[in-house]
Every structure is written in structure tokens, then in C-alpha cells.
N, C-alpha and C. Protein backbone atom coordinates (compact mmCIF):
# COMPACT_ATOMS: atom_id res chain seq x y z
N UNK A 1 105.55 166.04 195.86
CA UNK A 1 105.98 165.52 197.14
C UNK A 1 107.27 164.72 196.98
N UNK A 2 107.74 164.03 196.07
CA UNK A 2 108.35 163.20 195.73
C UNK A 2 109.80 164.19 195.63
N UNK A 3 109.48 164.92 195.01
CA UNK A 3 110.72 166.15 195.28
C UNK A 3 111.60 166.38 196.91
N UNK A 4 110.77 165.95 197.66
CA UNK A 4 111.26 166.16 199.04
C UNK A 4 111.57 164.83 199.70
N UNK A 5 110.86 163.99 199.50
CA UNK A 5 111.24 161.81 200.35
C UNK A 5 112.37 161.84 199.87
N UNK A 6 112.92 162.50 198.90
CA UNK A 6 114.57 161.77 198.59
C UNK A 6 115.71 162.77 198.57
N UNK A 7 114.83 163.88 199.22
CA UNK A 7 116.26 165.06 199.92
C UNK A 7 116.70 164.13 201.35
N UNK A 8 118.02 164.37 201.10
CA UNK A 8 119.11 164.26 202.16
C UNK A 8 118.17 164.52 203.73
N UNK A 9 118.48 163.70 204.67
CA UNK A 9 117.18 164.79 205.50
C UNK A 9 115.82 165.03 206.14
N UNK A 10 115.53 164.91 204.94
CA UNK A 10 114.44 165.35 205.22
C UNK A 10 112.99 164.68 205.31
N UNK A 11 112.03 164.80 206.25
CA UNK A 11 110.94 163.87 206.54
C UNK A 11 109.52 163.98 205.47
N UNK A 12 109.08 163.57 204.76
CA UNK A 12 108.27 162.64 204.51
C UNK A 12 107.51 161.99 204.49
N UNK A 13 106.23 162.56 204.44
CA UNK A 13 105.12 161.25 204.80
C UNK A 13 104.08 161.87 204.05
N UNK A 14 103.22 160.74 203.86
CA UNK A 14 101.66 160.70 202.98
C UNK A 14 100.80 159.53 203.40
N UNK A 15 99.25 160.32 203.61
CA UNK A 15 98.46 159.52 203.91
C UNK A 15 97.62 159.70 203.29
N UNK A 16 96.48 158.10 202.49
CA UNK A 16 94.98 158.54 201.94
C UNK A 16 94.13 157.57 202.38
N UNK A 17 92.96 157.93 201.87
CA UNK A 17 91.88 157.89 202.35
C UNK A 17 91.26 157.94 200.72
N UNK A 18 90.28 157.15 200.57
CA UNK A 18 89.32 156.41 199.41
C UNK A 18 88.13 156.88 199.52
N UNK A 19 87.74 157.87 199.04
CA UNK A 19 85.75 157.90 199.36
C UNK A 19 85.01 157.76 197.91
N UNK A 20 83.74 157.05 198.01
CA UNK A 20 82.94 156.22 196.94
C UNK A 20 82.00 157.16 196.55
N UNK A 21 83.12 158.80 196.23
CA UNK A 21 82.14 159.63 195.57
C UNK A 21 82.95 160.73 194.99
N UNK A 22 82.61 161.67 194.18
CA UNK A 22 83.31 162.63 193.65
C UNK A 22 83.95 163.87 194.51
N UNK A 23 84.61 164.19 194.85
CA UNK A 23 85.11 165.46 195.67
C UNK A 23 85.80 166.07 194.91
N UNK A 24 85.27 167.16 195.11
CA UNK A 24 86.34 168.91 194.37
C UNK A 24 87.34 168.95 195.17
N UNK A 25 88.06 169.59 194.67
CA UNK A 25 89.28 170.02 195.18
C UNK A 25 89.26 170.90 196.21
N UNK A 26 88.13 171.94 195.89
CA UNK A 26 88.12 173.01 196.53
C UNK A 26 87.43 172.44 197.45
N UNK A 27 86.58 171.60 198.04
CA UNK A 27 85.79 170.57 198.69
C UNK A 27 86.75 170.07 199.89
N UNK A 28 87.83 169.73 199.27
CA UNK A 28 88.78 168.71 200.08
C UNK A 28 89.37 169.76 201.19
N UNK A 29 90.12 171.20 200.44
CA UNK A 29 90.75 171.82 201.19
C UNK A 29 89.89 172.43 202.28
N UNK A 30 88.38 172.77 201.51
CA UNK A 30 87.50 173.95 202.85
C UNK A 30 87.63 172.67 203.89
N UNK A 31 87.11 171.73 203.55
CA UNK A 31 86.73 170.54 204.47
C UNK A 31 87.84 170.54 205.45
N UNK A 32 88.83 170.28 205.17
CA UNK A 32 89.98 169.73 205.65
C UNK A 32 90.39 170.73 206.58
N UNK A 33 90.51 172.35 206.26
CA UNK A 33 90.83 173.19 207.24
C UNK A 33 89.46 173.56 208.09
N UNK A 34 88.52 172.95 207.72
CA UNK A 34 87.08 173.46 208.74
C UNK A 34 86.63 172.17 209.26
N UNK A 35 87.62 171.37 209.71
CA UNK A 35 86.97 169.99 210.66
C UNK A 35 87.27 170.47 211.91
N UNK A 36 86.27 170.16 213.24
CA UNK A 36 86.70 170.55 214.33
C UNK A 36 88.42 170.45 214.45
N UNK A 37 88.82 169.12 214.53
CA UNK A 37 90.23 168.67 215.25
C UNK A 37 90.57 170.01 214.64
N UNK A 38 90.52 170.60 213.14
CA UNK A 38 91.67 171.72 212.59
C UNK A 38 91.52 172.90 213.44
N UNK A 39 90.25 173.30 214.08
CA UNK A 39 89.65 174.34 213.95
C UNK A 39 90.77 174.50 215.56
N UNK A 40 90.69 173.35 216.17
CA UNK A 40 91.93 173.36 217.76
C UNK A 40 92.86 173.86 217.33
N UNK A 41 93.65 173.27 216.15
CA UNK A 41 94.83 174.00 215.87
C UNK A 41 95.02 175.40 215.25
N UNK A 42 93.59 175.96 214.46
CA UNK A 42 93.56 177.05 214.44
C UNK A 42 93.45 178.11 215.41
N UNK A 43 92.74 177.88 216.48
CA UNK A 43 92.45 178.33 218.20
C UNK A 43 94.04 178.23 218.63
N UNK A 44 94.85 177.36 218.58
CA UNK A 44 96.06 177.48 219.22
C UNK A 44 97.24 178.46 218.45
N UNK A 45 96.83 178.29 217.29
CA UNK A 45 97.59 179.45 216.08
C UNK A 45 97.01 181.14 216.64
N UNK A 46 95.84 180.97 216.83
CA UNK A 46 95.44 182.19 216.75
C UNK A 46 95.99 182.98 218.51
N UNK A 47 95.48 182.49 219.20
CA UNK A 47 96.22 182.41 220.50
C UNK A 47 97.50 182.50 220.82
N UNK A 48 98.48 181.91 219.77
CA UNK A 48 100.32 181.74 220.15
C UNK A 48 100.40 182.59 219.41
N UNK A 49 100.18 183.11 217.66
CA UNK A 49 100.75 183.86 217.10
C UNK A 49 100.00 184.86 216.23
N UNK A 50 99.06 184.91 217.03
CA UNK A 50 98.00 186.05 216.30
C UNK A 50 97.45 185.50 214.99
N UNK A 51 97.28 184.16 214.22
CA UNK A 51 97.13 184.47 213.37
C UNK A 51 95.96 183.42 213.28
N UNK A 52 95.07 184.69 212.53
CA UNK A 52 93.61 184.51 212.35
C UNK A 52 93.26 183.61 210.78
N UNK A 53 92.26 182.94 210.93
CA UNK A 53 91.46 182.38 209.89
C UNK A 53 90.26 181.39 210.14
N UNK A 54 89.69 182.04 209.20
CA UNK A 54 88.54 181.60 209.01
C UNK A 54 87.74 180.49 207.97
N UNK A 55 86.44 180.06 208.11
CA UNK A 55 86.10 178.81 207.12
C UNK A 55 86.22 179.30 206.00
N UNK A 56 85.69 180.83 205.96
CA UNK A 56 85.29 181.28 204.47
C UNK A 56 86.74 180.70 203.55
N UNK A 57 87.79 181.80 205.05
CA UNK A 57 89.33 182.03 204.23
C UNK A 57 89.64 180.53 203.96
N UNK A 58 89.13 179.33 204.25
CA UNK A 58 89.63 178.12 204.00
C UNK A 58 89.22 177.72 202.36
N UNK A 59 87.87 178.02 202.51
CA UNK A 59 86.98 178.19 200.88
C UNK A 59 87.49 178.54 200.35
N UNK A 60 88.01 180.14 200.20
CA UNK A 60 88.70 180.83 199.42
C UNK A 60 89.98 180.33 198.58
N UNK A 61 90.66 179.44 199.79
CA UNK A 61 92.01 178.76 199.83
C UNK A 61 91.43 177.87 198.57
N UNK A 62 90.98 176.99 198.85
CA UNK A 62 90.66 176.07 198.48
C UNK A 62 90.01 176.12 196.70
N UNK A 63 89.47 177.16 196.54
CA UNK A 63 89.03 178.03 195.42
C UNK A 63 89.96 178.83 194.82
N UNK A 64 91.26 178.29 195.06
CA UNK A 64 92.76 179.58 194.37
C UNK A 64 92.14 181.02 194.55
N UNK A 65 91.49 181.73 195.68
CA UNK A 65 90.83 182.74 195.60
C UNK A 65 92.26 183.57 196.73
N UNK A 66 92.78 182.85 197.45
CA UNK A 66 93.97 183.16 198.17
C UNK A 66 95.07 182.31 198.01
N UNK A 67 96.03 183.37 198.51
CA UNK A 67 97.46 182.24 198.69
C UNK A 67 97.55 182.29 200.11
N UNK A 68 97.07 182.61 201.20
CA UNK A 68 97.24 182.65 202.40
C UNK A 68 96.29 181.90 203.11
N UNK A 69 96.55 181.31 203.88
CA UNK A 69 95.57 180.43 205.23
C UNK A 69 96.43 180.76 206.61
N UNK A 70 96.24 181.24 207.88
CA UNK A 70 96.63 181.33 209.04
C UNK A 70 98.15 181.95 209.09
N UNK A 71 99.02 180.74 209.19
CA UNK A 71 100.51 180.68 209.06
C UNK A 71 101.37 179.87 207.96
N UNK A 72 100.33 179.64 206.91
CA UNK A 72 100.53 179.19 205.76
C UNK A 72 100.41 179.69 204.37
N UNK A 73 101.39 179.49 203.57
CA UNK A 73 101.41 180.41 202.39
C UNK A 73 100.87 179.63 201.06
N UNK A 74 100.67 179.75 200.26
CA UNK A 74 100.92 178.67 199.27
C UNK A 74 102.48 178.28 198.55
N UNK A 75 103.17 177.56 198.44
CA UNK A 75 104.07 177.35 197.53
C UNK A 75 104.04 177.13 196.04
N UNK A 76 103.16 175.95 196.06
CA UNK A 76 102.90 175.59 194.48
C UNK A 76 101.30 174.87 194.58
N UNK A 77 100.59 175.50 193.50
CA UNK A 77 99.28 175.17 193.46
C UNK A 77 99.17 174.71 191.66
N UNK A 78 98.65 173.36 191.59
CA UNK A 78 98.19 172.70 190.55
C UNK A 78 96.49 172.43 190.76
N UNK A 79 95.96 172.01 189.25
CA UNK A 79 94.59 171.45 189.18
C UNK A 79 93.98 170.54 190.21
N UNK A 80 95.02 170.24 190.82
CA UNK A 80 94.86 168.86 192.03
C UNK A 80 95.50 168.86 193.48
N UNK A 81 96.42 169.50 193.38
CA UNK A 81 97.47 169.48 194.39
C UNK A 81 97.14 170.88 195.33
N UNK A 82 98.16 171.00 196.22
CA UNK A 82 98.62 172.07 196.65
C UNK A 82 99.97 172.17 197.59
N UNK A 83 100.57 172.77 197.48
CA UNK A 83 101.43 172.68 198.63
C UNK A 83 101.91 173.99 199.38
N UNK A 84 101.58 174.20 200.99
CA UNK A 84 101.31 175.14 201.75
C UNK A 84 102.76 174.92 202.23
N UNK A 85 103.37 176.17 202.60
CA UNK A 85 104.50 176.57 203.60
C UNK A 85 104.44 177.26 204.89
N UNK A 86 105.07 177.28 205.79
CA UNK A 86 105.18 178.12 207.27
C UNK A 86 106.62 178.84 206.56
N UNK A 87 106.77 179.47 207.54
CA UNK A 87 108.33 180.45 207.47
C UNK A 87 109.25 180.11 208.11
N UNK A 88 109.00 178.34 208.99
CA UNK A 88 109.36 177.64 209.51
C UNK A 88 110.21 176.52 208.58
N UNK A 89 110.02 175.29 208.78
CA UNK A 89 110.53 173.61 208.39
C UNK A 89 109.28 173.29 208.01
N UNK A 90 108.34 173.30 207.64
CA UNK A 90 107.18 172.81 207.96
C UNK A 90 106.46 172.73 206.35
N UNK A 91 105.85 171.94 205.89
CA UNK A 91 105.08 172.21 204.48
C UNK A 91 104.18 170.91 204.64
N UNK A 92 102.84 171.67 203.95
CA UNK A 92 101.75 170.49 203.80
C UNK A 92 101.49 170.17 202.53
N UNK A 93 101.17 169.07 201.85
CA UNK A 93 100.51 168.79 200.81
C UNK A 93 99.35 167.77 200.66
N UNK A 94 98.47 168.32 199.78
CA UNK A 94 97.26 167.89 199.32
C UNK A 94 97.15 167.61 198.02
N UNK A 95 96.20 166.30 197.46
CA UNK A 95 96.23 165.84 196.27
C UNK A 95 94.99 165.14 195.91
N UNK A 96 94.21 165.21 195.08
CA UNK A 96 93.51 164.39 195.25
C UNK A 96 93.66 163.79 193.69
N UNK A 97 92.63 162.39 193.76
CA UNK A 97 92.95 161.89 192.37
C UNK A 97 91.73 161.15 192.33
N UNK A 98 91.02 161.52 190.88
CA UNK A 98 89.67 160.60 190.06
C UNK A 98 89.94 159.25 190.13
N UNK A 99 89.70 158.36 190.86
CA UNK A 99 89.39 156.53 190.77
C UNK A 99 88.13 156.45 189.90
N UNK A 100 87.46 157.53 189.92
CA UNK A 100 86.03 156.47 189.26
C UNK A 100 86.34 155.60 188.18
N UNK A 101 85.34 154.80 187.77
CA UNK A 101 85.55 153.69 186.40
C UNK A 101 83.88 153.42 185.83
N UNK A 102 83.54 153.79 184.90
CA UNK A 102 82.50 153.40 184.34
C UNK A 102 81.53 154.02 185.15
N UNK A 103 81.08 155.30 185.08
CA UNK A 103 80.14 156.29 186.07
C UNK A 103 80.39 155.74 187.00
N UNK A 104 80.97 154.85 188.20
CA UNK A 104 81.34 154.66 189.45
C UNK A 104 81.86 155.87 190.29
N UNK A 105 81.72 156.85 190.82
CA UNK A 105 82.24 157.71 191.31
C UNK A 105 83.73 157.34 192.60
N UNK A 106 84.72 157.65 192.79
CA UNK A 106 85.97 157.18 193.46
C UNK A 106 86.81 158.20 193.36
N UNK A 107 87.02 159.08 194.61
CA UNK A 107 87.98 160.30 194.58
C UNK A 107 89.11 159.27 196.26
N UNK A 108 90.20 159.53 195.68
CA UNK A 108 91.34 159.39 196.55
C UNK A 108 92.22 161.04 197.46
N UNK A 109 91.72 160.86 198.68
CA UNK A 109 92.36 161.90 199.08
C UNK A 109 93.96 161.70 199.45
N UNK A 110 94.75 162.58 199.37
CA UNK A 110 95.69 162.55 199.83
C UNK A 110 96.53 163.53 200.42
N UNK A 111 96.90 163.99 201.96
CA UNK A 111 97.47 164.64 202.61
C UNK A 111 99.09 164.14 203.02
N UNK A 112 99.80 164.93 203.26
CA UNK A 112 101.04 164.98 203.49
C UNK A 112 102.30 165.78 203.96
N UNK A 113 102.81 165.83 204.99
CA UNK A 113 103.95 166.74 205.55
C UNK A 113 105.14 166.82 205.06
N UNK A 114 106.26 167.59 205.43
CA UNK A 114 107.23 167.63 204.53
C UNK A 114 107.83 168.63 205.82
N UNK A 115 109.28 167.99 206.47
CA UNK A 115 109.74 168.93 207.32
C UNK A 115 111.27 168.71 206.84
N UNK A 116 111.69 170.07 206.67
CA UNK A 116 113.20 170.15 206.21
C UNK A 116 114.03 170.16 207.47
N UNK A 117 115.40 169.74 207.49
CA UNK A 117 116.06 169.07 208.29
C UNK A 117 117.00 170.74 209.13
N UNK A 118 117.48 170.84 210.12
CA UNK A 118 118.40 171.53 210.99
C UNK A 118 119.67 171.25 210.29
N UNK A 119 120.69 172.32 209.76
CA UNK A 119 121.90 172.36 209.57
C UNK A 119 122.63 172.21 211.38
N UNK A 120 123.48 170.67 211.02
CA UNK A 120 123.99 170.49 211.93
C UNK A 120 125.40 170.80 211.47
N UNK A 121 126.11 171.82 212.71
CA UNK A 121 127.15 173.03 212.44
C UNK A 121 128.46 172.00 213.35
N UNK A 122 128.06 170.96 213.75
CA UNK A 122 129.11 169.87 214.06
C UNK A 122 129.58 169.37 212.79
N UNK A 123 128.65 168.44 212.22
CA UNK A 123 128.85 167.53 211.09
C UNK A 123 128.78 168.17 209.54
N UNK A 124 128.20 169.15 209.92
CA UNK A 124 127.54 169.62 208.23
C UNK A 124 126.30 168.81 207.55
N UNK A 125 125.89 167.55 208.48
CA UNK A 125 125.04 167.31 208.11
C UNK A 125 123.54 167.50 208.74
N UNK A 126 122.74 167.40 207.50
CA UNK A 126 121.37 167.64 208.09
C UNK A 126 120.79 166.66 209.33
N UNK A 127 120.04 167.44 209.80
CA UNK A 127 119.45 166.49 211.30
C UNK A 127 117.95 167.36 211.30
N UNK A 128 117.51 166.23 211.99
CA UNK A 128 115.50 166.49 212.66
C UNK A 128 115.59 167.47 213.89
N UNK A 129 116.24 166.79 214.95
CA UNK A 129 116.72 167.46 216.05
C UNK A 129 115.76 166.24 216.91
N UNK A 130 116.37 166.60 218.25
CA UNK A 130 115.23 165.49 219.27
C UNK A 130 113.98 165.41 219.20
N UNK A 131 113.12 166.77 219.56
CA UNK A 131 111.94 166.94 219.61
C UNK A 131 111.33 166.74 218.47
N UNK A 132 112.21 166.94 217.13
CA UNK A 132 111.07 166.28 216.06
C UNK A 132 110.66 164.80 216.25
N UNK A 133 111.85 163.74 216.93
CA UNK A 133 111.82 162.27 216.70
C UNK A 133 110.63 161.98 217.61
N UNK A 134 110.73 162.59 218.78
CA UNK A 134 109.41 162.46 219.92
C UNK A 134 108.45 162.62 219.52
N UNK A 135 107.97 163.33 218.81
CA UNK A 135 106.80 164.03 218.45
C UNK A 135 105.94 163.19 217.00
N UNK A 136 107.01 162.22 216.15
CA UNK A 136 106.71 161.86 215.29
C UNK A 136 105.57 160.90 215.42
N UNK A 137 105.21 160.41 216.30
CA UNK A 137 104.14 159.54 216.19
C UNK A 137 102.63 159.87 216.42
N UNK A 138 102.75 161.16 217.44
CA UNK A 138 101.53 162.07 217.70
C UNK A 138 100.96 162.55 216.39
N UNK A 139 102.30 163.10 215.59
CA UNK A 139 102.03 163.34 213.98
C UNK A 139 101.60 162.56 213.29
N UNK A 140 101.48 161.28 213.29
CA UNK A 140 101.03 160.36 212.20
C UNK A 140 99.71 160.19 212.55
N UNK A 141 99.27 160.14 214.30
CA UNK A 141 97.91 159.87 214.72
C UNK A 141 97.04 161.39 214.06
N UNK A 142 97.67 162.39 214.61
CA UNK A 142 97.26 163.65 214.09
C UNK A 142 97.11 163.60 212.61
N UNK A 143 97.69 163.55 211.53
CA UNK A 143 97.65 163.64 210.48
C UNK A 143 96.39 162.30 209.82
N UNK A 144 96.61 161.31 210.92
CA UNK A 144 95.54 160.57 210.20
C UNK A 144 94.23 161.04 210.63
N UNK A 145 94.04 161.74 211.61
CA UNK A 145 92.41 161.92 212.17
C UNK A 145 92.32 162.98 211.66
N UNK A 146 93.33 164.30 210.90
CA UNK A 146 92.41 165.02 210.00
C UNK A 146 92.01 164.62 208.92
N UNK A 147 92.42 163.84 208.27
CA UNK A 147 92.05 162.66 207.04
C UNK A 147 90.73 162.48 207.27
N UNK A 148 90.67 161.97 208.14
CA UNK A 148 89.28 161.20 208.57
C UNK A 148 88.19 161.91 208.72
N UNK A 149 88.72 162.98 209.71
CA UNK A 149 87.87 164.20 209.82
C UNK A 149 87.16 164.95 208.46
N UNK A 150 88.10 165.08 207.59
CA UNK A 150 88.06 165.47 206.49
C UNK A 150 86.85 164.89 205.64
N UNK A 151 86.89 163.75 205.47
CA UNK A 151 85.97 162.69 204.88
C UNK A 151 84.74 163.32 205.45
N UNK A 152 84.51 163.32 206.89
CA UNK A 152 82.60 163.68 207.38
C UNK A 152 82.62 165.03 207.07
N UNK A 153 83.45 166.10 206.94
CA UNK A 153 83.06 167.60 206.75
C UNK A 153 82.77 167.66 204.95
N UNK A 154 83.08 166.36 203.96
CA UNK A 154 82.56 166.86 202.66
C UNK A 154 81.18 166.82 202.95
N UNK A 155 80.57 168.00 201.33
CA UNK A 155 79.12 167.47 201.14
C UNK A 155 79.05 166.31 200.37
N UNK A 156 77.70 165.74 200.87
CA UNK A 156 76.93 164.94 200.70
C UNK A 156 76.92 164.80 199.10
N UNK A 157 77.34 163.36 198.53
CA UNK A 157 77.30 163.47 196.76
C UNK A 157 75.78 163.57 196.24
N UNK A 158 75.45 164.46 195.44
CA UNK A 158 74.23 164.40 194.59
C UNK A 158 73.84 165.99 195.05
């Protein structure tokens, strides 16, 4: 992620969330694309641009069993991470990280956007454009309630 907060440009953001138990990876992602709130934006994907997916295909995702989810590709997939693309400005990333200490169980989730900037053909320099600046705060509420969401769709530890 860090590759992108310090391009020229370009937007930036990460949010986590602490839960007082072990989560898989593959856990985080099914979860995360199969919480209701996602499942709206999958209904509105599927509706505007035909493009279909399902919980399994989220599992799958989530299980390096695909590189594809809806309108998302994979870019780069690590032991922990992931980071999804559109064919758009648009990229998500996911991370999670072991807190436990002394059999204490402690997984840190972490989600995050990444939108590359409009070549502005005035200046040469990069720009958001209006509608990204408007929109930025709906995004932070949005991005935090799939977080959250995320958290009640894991299973249950044990």
C-alpha cells in the first residue's frame, strides 16, 4: 500500500479493526465480500455492468483458487495481503496481521483503497477530479461499515 500514499496524486487510505481471535486470510476475504452491505454493491455491479459473483467465487478468491471477483482482478497476492484492481482508478487492499502473544489469540484486519489520479491536460498535473472530492466521505463511512461488517460474517473461534 505504501507504494501508492506517496505517488504524486494519488488517494490513500487504510482502515483496521482488532478482533480477540485468530482469522484466516481466506476467512477475512469470503467474509468481507459476503457481508450484506457488500452483497448491495454486488446487486448494483451486477445490474450496471453485468457482472456476476458469488459467495462461493468470494471463497475461492479468498483461497488463491481465483484471480477474479465481479469487476475485480487480482494485482498482487501475498501470504497476507491482497491487492484487487478495476480497469478503472480504483484498487482495494487487504492485510491482515497475527497480534497474538503468549496463546492469546489477536488478528488485525486491515482494508484499504487506492485511487489513481486524472491526467490533467491543462497543467500536466495529476488531479482526483470533483466528484471524487464529494464523494470522499461517503467512502470512509462505507469503507468503515464493511470493516465492521466483516468482523460479524467471520466464524466463530474454536
Amino acid at each position: 500500500m505504501h507504494d501508492f500514499s506517496s505517488k504524486d496524486g494519488f488517494f490513500a487510505d487504510c482502515f483496521a479493526i482488532e478482533m480477540n481471535m485468530d482469522v484466516s486470510f481466506s476467512d477475512y476475504i469470503t467474509a468481507f465480500y459476503s457481508t450484506r452491505i457488500f452483497k448491495v454493491e454486488r446487486l448494483i455491479l451486477r445490474i450496471a455492468v453485468s457482472a456476476q459473483s458469488t459467495d462461493q467465487e468470494a471463497r475461492q478468491l479468498g483461497l488463491g483458487e481465483t484471480n477474479q471477483f465481479a469487476i475485480w482482478r487480482v494485482a498482487k497476492r501475498a501470504e497476507n495481503q491482497l491487492l484487487m484492481e478495476t480497469k478503472g482508478r480504483t484498487k482495494s487492499w487487504f492485510m491482515i496481521e497475527d497480534l497474538g502473544h503468549k496463546g492469546t489469540p489477536k488478528t488485525r484486519l486491515l482494508f484499504g483503497s487506492i485511487v489513481t489520479p486524472l491526467n490533467n491536460s491543462g497543467s500536466g498535473k495529476p488531479k482526483m477530479g470533483g466528484l471524487f472530492s464529494a464523494l470522499t466521505g461517503v467512502h470512509t463511512l462505507y469503507s468503515k461499515a464493511l470493516l465492521k461488517a466483516t468482523c460479524s460474517r467471520l466464524p466463530a473461534p474454536g
